[in-house]
N, C-alpha and C. Protein backbone atom coordinates (compact mmCIF):
# COMPACT_ATOMS: atom_id res chain seq x y z
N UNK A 1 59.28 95.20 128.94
CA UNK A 1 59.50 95.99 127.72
C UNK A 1 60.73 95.48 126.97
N UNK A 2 60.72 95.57 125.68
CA UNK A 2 61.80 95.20 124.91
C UNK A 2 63.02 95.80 125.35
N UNK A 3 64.48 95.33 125.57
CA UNK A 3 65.41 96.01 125.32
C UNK A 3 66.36 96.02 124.13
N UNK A 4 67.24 96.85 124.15
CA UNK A 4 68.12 97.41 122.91
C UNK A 4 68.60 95.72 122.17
N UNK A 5 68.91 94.94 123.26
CA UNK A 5 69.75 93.56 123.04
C UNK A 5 68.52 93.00 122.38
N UNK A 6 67.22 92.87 122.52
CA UNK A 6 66.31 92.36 122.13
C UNK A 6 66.08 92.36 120.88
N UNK A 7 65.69 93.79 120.61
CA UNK A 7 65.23 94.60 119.31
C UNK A 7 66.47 94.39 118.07
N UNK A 8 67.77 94.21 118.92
CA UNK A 8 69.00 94.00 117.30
C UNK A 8 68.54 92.57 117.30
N UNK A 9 68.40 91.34 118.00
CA UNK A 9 68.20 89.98 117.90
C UNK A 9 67.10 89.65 117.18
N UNK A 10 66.27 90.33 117.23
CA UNK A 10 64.85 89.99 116.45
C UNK A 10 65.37 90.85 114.84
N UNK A 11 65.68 91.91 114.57
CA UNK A 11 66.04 92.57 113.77
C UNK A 11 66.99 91.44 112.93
N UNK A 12 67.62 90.65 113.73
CA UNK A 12 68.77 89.53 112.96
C UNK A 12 68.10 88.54 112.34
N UNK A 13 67.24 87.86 113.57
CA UNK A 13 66.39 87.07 112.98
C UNK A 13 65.97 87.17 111.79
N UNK A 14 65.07 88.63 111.44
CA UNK A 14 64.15 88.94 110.74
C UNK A 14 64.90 88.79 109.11
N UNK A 15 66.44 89.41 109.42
CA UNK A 15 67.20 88.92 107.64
C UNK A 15 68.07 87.43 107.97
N UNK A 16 68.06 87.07 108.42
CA UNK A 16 68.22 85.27 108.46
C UNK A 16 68.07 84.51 107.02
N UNK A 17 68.77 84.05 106.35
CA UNK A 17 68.82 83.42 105.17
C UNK A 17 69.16 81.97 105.35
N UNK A 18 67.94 80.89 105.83
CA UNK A 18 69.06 79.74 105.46
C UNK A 18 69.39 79.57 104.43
N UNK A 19 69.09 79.53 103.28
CA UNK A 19 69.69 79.23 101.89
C UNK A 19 71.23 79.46 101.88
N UNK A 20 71.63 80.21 102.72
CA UNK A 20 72.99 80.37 102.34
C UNK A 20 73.70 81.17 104.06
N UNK A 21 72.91 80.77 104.96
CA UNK A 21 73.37 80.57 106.06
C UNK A 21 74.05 81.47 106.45
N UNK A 22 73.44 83.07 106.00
CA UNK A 22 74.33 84.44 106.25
C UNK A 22 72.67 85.53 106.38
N UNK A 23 73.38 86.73 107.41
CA UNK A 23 71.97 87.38 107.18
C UNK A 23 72.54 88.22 105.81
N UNK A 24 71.31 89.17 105.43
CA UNK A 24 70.80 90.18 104.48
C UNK A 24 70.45 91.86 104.92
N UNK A 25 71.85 92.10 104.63
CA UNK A 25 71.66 93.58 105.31
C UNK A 25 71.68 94.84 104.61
N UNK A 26 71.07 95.62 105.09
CA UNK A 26 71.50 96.30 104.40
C UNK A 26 72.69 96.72 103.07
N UNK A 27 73.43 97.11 103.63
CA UNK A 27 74.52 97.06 103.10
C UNK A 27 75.40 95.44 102.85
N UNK A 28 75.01 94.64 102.70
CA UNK A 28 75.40 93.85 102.25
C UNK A 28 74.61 92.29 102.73
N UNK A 29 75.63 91.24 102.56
CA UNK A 29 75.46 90.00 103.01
C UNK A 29 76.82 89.84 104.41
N UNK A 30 76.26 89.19 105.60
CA UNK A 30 77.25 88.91 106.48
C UNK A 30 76.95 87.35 106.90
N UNK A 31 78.07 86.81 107.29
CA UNK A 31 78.08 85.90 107.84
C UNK A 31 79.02 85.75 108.80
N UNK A 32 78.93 85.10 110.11
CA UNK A 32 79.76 84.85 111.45
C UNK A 32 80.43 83.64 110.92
N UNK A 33 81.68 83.76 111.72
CA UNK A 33 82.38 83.03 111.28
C UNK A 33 82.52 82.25 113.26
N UNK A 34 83.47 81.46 113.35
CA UNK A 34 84.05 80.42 114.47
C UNK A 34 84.26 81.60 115.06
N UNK A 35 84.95 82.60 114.58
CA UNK A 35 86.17 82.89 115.35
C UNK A 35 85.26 84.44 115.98
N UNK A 36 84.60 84.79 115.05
CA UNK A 36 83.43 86.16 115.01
C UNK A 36 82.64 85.41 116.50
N UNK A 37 82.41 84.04 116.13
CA UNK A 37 81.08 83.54 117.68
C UNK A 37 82.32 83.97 118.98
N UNK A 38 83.76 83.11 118.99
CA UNK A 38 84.61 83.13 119.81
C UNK A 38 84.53 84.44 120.76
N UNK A 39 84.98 85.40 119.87
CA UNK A 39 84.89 87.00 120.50
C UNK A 39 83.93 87.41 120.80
N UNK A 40 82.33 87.59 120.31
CA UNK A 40 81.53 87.72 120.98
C UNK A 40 81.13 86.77 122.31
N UNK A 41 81.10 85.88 122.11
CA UNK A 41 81.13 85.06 123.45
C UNK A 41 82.03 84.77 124.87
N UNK A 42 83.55 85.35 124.37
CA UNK A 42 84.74 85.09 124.72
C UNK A 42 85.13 83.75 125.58
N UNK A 43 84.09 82.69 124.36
CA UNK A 43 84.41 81.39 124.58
C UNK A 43 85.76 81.22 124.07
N UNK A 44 86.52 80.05 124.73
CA UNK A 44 87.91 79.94 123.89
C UNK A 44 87.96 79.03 122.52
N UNK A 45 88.72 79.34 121.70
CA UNK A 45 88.66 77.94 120.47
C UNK A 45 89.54 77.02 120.65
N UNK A 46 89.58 75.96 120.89
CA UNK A 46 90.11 74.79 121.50
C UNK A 46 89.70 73.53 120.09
N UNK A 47 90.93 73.56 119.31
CA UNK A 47 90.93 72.92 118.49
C UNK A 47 91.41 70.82 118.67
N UNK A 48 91.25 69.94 118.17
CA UNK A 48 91.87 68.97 118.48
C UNK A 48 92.12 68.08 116.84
């Protein structure tokens, strides 16, 4: 069965814009940034 994590990921998918490489939301336009992936992932940013 679908879960909650599922249903927002497909929901993301679904407003996906490549034209301009941000989704379409409701309330607005968003786009992730480096630092937005960083924290969700709590990969580190390791610049050179």
């Amino acid at each position: 069965p679908p879960t909650l994590v599922h249903s927002a990921l497909t929901a993301l998918i679904d407003r996906w814009r490549p034209e301009t490489h941000s989704f379409h939301l409701p309330c607005g336009e968003m786009t992730v940034t480096l630092e937005d992936w960083a924290m969700i992932t709590a990969l580190p940013l390791e610049g050179r």
